[in-house]
Protein backbone atom coordinates (compact mmCIF):
# COMPACT_ATOMS: atom_id res chain seq x y z
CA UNK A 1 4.89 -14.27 -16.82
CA UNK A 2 6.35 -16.63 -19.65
CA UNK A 3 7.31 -15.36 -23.32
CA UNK A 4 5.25 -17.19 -25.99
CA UNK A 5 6.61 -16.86 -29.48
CA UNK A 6 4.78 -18.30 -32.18
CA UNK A 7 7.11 -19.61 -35.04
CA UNK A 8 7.19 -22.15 -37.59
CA UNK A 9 10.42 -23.34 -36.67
CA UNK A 10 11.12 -23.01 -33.05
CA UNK A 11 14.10 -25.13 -32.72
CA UNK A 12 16.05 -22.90 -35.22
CA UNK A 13 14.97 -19.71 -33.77
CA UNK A 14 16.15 -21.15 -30.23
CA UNK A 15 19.71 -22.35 -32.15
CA UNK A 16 19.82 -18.96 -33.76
CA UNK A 17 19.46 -17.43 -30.36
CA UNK A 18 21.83 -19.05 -28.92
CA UNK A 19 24.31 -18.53 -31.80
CA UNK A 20 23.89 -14.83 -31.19
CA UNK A 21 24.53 -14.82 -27.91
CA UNK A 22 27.18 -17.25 -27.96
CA UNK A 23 29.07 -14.84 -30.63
CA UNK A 24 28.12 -11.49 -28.55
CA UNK A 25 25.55 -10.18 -31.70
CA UNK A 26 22.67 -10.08 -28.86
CA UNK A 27 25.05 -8.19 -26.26
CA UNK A 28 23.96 -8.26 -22.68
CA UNK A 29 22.47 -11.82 -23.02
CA UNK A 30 24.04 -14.48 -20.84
CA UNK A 31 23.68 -18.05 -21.69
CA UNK A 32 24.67 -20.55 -18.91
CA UNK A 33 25.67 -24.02 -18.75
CA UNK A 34 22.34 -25.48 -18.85
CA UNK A 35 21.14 -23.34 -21.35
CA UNK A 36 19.19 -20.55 -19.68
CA UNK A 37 19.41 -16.64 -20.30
CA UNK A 38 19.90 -13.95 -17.81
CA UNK A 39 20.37 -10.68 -18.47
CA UNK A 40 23.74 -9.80 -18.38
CA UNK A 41 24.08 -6.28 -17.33
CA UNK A 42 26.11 -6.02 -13.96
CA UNK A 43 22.74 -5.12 -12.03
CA UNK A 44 20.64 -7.56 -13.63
CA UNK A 45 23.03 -10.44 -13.99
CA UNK A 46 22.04 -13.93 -12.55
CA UNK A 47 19.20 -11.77 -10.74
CA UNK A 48 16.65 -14.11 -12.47
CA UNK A 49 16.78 -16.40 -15.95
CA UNK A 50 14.93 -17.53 -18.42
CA UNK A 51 14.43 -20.84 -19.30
CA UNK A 52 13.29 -22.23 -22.87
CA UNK A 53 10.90 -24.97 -23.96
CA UNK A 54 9.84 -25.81 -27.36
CA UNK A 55 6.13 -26.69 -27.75
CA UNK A 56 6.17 -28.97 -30.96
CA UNK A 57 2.27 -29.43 -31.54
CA UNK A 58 1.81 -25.70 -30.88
CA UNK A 59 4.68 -24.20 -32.86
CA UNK A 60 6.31 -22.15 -30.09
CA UNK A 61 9.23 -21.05 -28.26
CA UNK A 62 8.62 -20.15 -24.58
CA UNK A 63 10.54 -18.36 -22.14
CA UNK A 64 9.58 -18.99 -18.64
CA UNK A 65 10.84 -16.79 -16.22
CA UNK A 66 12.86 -18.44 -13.12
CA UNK A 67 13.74 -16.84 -10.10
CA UNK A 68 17.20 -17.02 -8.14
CA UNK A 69 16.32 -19.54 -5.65
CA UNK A 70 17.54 -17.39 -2.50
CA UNK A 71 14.76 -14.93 -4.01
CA UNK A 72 11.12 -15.12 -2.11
CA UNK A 73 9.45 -13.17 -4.68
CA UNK A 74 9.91 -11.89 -8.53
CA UNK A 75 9.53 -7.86 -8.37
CA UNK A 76 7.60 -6.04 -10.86
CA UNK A 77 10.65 -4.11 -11.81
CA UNK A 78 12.57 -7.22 -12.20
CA UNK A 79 10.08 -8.85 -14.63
CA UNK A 80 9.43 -6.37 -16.33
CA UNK A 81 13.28 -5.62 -17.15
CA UNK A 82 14.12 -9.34 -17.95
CA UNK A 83 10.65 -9.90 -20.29
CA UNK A 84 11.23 -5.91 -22.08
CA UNK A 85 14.46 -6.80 -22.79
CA UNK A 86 14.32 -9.82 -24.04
CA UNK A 87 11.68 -9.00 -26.61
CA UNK A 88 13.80 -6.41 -27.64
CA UNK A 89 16.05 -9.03 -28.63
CA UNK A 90 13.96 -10.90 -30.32
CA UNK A 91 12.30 -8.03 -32.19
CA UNK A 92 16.00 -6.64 -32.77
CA UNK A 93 17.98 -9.71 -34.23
CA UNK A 94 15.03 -12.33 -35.25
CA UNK A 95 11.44 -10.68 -36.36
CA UNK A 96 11.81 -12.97 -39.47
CA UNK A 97 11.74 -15.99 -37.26
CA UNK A 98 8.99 -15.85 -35.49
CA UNK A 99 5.13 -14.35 -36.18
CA UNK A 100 3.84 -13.08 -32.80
CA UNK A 101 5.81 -13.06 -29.31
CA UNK A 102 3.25 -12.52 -26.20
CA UNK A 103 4.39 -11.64 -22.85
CA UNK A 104 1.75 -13.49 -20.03
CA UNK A 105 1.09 -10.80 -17.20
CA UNK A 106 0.14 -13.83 -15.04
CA UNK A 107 2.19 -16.69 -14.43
CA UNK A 108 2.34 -20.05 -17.47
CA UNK A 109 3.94 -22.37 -18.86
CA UNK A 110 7.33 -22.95 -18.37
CA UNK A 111 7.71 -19.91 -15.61
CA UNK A 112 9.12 -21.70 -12.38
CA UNK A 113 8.56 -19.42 -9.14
């Protein structure tokens, strides 16, 4: 259930992300101390985050999806809010950054639950 965005520069896309989020362009993002998203909307907030890695060798930014760890289980409704909305983002504030973003049904690499 990981976000794979294919990009030639993936360590500028991430910065720009950040930037964006950090300056309230990408509203409803959350970025926290250790540099993971969640969404930020009262319901969704902290309810699960996102955590980047850069994959050099393969040119890509991925998003794996982590759950809150008093969680059991990630819900369908809950991924699908978190991964929909964050390729919004993307698609909203950065489509000249990257070339392709894919959304895994099943889980991969980075997603941690």
């Amino acid at each position: 259930m990981a976000i794979i965005i294919q990009t030639d520069n993936p360590d500028l896309l991430l910065d720009k992300i950040y930037e964006a989020i950090d300056t309230r362009k990408a509203d409803k993002w959350v970025r926290t101390d250790d540099g993971r998203l969640t969404y930020g909307t009262l319901l969704w907030k902290n309810e699960a985050f996102f955590k980047p890695q850069i994959w050099v060798d393969e040119n890509q930014l991925r998003f794996g999806l982590i759950k809150r760890k008093d969680r059991k289980h990630i819900t369908t409704q809950l991924y699908t809010i978190f991964h929909s909305k964050l390729i919004e983002m993307l698609l909203s504030h950065f489509d000249g950054y990257f070339k392709e973003v894919t959304a895994t049904a099943k889980r991969a690499e980075p997603d941690v639950f």
